[in-house]
Protein backbone atom coordinates (compact mmCIF):
# COMPACT_ATOMS: atom_id res chain seq x y z
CA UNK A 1 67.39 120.76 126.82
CA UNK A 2 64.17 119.35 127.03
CA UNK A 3 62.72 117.46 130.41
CA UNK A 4 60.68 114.42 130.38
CA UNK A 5 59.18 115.19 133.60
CA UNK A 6 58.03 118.40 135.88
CA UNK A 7 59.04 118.97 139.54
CA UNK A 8 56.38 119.03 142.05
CA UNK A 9 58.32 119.86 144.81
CA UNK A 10 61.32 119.03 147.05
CA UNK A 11 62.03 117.14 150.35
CA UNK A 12 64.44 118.38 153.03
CA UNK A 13 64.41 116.96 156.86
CA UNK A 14 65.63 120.39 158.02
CA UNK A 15 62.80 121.97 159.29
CA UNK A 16 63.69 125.42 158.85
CA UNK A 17 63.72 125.00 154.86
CA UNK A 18 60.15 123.73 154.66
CA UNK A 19 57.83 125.67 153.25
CA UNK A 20 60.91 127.73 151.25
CA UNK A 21 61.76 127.42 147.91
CA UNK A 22 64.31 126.45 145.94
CA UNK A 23 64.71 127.25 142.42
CA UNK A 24 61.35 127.96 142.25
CA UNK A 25 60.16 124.64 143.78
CA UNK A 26 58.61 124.25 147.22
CA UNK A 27 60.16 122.48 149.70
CA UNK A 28 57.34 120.04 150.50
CA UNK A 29 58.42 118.68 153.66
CA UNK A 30 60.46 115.75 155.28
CA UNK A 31 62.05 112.79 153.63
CA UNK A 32 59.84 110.72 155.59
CA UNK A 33 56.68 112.10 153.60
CA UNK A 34 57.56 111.14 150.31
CA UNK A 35 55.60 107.89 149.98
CA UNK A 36 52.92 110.58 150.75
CA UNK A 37 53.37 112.79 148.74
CA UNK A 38 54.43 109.89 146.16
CA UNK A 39 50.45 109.40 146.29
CA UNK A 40 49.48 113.62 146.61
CA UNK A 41 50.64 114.54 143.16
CA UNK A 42 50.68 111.18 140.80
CA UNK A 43 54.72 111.26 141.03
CA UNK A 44 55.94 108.86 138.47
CA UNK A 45 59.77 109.48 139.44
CA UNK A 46 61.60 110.45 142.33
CA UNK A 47 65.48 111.88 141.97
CA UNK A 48 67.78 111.36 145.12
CA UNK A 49 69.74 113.98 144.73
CA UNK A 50 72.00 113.91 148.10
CA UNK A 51 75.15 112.86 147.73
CA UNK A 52 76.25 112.65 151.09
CA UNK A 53 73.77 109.71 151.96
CA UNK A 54 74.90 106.58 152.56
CA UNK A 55 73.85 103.72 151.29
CA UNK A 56 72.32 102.48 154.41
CA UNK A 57 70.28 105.59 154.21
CA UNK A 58 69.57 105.44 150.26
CA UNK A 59 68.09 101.59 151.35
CA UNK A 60 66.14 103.31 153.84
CA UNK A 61 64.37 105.67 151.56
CA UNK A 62 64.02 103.04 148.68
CA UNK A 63 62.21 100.74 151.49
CA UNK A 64 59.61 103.19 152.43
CA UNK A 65 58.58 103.19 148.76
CA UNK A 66 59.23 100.07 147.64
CA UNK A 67 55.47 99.15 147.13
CA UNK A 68 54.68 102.55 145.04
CA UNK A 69 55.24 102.41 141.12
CA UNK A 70 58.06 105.09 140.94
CA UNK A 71 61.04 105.25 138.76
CA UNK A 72 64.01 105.77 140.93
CA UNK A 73 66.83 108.25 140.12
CA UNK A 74 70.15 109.24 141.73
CA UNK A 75 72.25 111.36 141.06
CA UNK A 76 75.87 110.95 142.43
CA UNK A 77 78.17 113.09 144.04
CA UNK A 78 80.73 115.56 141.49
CA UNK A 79 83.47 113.64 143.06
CA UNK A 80 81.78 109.81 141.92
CA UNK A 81 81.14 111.69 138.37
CA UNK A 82 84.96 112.99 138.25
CA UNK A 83 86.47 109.65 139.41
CA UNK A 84 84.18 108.15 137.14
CA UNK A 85 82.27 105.99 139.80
């Protein structure tokens, strides 16, 4: 399978994960940094992949980056994709 993008690195607000990595990706920081790091490394799309946000909290996220040029992906929970949501 081929990707039309690279990671640059991941966002986690528990504290104790940044500056690990996952999957070979570092965890950058907080949620609340992604408009900055948005800027940091020329992102062109962001994935939300957290399925247990709410919407109220997917709004939130989307908000803070509403004026940045980003293509916006989620990815929904295994139970939305088995119940066909």
């Amino acid at each position: 399978m081929v990707c039309d993008f690279e990671v640059v690195g991941l966002l986690d607000d528990s504290e104790s994960k940044v500056g690990r990595t996952l999957l070979g990706h570092k965890i950058l920081g907080p949620i609340s940094e992604l408009s900055k790091n948005i800027d940091r490394f020329n992102v062109l799309k962001v994935i939300i992949a957290i399925p247990s946000l709410s919407s109220l909290q997917i709004r939130k996220i989307l908000n803070s980056i509403s004026n940045q040029r980003v293509e916006i992906i989620t990815i929904p929970s295994s139970n939305d994709i088995v119940t066909g949501k």
